[in-house]
Protein backbone atom coordinates (compact mmCIF):
# COMPACT_ATOMS: atom_id res chain seq x y z
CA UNK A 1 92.14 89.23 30.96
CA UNK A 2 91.87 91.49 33.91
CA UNK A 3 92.90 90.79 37.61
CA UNK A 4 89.24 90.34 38.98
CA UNK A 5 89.10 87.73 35.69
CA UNK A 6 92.52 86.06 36.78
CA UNK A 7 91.39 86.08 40.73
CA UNK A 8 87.54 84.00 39.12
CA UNK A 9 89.34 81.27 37.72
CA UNK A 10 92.15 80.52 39.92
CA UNK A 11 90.73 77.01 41.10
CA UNK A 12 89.64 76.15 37.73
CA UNK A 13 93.58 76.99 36.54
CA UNK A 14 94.45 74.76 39.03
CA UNK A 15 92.08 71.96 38.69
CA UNK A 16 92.74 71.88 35.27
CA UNK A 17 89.61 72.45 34.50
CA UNK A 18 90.24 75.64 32.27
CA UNK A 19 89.60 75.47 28.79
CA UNK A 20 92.49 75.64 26.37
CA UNK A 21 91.48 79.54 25.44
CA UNK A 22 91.11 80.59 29.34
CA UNK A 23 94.22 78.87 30.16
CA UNK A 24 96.23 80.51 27.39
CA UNK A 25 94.36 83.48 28.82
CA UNK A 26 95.46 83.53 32.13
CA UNK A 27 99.05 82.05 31.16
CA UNK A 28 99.41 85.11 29.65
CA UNK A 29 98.17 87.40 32.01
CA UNK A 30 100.24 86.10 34.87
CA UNK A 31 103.63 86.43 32.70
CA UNK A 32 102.83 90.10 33.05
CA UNK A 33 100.94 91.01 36.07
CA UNK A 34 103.42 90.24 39.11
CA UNK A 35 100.63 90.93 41.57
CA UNK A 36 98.54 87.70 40.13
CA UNK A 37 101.62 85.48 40.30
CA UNK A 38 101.77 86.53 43.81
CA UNK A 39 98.31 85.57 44.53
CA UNK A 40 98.71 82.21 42.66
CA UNK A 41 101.57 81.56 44.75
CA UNK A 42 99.63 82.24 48.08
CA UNK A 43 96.58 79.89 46.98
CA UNK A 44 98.87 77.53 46.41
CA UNK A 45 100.91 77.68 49.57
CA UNK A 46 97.66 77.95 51.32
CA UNK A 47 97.01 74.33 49.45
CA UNK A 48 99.50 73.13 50.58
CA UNK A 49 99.53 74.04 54.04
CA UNK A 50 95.80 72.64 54.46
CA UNK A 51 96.88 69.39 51.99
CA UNK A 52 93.41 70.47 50.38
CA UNK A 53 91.34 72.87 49.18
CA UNK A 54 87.91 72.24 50.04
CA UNK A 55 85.22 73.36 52.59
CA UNK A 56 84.74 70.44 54.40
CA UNK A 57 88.13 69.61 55.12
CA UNK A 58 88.61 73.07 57.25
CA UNK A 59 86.93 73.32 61.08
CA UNK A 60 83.86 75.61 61.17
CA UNK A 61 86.53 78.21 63.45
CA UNK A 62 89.07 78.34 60.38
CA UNK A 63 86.74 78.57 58.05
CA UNK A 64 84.86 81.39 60.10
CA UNK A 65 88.31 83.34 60.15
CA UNK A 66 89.64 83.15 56.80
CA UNK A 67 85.95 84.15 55.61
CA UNK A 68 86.55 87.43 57.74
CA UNK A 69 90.05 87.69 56.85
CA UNK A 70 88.69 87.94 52.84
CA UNK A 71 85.81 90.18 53.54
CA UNK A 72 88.20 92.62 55.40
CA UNK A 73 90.80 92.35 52.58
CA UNK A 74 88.26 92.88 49.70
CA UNK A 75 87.20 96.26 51.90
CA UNK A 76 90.94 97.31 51.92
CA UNK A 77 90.91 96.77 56.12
């Protein structure tokens, strides 16, 4: 498994919706990638700053911003 891989099925990893191969998968790939485990930390401190992850439960303003926030991250702004 690859970062961009990892990064796909973060919500299913913690929904618990991965299967038993993808979660062994991406177990594995975050014991050795120290960037991922940072990332899986921030999703879930984000989670638990918002008490949910879900588009509804965000105002149309925050939701606005963190969509610009992650387009201007993914171009390396």
């Amino acid at each position: 498994m690859n970062c961009n891989d990892f990064v796909e099925l973060v919500t299913e990893f913690l929904d618990g919706t991965l299967s038993e191969g993808d979660e062994r998968r991406f177990i594995e790939h975050l014991a050795r990638c120290s960037g991922c485990e940072t990332y899986l930390d921030q999703f879930r401190q984000t989670i638990a700053a918002t008490g949910e992850l879900a588009p509804d439960s965000i105002s149309s303003d925050a939701r606005g911003n963190l969509l610009s926030a992650f387009r201007d991250w993914q171009r390396g702004a």
